[in-house]
PDB file of N, CA and C in Angstrom:
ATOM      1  N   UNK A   1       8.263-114.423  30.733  1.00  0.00           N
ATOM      2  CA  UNK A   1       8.906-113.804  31.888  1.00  0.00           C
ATOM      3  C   UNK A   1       8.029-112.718  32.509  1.00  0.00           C
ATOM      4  N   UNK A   2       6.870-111.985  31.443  1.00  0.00           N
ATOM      5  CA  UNK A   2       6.423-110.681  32.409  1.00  0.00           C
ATOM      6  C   UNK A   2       5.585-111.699  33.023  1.00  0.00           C
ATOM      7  N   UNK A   3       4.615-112.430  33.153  1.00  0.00           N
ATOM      8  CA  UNK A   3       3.639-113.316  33.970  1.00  0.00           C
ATOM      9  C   UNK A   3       4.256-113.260  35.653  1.00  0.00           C
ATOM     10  N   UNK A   4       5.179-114.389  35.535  1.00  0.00           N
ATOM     11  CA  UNK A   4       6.191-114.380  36.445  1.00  0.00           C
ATOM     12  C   UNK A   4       6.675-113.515  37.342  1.00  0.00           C
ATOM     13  N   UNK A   5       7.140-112.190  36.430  1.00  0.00           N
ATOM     14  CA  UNK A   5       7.624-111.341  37.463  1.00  0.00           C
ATOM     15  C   UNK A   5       6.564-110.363  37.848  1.00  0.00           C
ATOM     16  N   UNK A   6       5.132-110.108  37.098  1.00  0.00           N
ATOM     17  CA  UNK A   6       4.071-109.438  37.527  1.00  0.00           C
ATOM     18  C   UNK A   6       3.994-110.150  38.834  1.00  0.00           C
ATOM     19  N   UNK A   7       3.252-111.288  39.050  1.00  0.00           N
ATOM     20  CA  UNK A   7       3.093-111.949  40.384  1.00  0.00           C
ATOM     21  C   UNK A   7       3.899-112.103  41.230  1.00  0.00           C
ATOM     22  N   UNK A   8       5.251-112.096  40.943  1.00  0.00           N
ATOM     23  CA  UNK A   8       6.172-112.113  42.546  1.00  0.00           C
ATOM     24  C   UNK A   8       6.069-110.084  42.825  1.00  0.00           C
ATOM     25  N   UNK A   9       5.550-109.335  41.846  1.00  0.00           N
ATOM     26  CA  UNK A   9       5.904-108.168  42.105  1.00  0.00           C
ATOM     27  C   UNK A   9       4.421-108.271  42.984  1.00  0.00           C
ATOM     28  N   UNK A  10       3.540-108.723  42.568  1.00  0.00           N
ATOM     29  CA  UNK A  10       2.177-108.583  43.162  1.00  0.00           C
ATOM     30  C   UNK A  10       2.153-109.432  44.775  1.00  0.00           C
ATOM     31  N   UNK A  11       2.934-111.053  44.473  1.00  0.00           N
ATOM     32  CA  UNK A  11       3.104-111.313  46.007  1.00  0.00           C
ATOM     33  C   UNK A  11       3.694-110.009  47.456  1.00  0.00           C
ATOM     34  N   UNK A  12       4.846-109.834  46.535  1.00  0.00           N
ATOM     35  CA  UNK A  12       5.685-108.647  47.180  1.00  0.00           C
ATOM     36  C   UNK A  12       5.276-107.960  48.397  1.00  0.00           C
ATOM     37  N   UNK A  13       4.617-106.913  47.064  1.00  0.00           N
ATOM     38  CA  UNK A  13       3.083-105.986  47.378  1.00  0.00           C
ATOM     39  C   UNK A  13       2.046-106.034  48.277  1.00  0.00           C
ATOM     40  N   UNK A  14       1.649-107.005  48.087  1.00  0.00           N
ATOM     41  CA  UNK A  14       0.611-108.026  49.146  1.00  0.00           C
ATOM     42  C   UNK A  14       1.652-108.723  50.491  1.00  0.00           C
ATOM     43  N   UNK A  15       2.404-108.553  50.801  1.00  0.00           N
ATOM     44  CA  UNK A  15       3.296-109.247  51.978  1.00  0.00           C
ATOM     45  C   UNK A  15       4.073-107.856  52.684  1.00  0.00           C
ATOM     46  N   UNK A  16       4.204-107.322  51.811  1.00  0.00           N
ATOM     47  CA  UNK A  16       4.542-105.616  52.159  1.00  0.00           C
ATOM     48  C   UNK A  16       3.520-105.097  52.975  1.00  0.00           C
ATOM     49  N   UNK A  17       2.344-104.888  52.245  1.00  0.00           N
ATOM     50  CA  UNK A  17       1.305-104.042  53.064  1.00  0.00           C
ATOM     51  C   UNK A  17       0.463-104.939  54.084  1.00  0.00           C
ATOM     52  N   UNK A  18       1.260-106.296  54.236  1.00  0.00           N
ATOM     53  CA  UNK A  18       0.228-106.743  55.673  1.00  0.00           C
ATOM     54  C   UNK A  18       1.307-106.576  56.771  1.00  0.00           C
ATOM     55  N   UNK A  19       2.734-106.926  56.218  1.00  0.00           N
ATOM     56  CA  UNK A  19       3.832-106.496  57.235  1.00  0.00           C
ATOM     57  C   UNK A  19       3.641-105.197  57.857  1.00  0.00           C
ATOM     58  N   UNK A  20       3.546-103.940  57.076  1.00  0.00           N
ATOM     59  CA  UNK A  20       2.874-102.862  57.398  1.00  0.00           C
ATOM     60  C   UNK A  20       2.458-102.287  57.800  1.00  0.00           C
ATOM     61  N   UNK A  21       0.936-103.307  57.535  1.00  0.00           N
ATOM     62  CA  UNK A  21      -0.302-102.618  58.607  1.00  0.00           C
ATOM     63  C   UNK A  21      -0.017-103.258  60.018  1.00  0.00           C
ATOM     64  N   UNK A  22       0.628-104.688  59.937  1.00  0.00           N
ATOM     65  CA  UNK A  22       0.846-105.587  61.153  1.00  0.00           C
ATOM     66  C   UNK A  22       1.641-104.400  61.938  1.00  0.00           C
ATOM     67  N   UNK A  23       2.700-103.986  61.072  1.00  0.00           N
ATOM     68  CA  UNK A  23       3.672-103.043  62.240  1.00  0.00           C
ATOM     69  C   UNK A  23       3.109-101.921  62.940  1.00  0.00           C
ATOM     70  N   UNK A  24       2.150-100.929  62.026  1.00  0.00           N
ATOM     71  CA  UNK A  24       1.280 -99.676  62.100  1.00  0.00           C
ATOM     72  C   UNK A  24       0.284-100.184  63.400  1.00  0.00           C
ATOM     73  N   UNK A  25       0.077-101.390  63.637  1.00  0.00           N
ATOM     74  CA  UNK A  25      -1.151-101.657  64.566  1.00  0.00           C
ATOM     75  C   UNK A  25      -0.402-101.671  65.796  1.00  0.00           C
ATOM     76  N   UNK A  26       0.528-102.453  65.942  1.00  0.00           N
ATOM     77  CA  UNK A  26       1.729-102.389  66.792  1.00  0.00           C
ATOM     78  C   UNK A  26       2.304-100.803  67.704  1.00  0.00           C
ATOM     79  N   UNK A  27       2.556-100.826  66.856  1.00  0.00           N
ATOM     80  CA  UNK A  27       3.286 -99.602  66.713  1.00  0.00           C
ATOM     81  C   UNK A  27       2.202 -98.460  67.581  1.00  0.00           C
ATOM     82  N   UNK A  28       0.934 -98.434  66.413  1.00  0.00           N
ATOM     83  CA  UNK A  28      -0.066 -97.718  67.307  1.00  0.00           C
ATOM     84  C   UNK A  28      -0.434 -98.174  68.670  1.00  0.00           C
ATOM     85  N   UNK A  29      -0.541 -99.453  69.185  1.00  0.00           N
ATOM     86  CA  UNK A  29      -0.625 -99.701  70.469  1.00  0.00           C
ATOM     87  C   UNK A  29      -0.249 -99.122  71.584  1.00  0.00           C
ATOM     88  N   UNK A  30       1.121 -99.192  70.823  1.00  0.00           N
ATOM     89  CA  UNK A  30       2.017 -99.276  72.067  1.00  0.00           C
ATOM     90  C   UNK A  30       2.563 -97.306  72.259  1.00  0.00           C
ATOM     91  N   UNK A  31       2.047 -96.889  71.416  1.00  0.00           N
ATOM     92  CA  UNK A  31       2.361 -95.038  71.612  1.00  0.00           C
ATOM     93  C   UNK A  31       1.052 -94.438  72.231  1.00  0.00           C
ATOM     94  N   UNK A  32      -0.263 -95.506  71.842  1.00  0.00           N
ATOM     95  CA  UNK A  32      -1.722 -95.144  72.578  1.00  0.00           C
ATOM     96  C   UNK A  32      -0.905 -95.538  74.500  1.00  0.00           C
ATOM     97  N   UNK A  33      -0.763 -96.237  74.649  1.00  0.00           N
ATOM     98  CA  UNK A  33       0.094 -97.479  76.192  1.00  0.00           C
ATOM     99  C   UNK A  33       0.821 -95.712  76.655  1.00  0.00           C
ATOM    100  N   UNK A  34       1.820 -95.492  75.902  1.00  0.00           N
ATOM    101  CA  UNK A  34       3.049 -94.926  76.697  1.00  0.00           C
ATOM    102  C   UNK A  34       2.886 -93.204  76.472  1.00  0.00           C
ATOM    103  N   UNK A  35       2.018 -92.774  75.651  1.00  0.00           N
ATOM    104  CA  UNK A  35       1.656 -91.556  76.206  1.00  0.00           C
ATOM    105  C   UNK A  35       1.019 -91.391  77.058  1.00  0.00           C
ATOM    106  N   UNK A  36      -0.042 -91.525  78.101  1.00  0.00           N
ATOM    107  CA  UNK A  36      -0.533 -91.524  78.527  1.00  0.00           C
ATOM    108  C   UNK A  36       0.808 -91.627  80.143  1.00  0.00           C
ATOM    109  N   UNK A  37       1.109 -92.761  80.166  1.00  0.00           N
ATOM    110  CA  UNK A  37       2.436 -93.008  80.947  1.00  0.00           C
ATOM    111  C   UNK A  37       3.788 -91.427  81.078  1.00  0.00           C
ATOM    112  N   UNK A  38       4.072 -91.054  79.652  1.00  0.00           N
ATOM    113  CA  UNK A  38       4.613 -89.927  79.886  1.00  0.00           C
ATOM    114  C   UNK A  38       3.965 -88.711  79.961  1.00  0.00           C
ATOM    115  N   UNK A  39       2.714 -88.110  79.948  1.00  0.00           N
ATOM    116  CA  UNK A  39       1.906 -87.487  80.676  1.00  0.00           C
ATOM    117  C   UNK A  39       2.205 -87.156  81.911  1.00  0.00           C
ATOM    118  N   UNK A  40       1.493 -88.246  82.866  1.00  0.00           N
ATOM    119  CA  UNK A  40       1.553 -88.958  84.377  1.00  0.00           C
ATOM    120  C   UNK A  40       3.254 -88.274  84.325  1.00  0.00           C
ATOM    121  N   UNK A  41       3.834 -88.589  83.887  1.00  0.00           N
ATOM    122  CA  UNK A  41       5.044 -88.151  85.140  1.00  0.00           C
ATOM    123  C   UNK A  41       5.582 -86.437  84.711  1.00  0.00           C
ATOM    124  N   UNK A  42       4.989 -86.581  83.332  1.00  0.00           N
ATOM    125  CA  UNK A  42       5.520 -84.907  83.621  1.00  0.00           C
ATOM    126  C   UNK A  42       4.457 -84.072  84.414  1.00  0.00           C
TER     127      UNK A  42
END
């Protein structure tokens, strides 16, 4: 049983931190995009 549950803990892990970084890249995009935008109008 530890084999098993090491590797789904390790898939996990590994699907966690690309969801993550996927969101963090995102995420950073789009606040680099819209500051700049709320700047400009104030």
């Amino acid at each position: 049983m530890k084999p098993i549950t090491m590797v789904i803990i390790g898939a996990l892990l590994v699907a966690l931190a690309v969801v993550g970084y996927l969101y963090y890249q995102r995420t950073n995009n789009d606040i680099t995009i819209k500051l700049p935008k709320v700047e400009f109008k104030q």
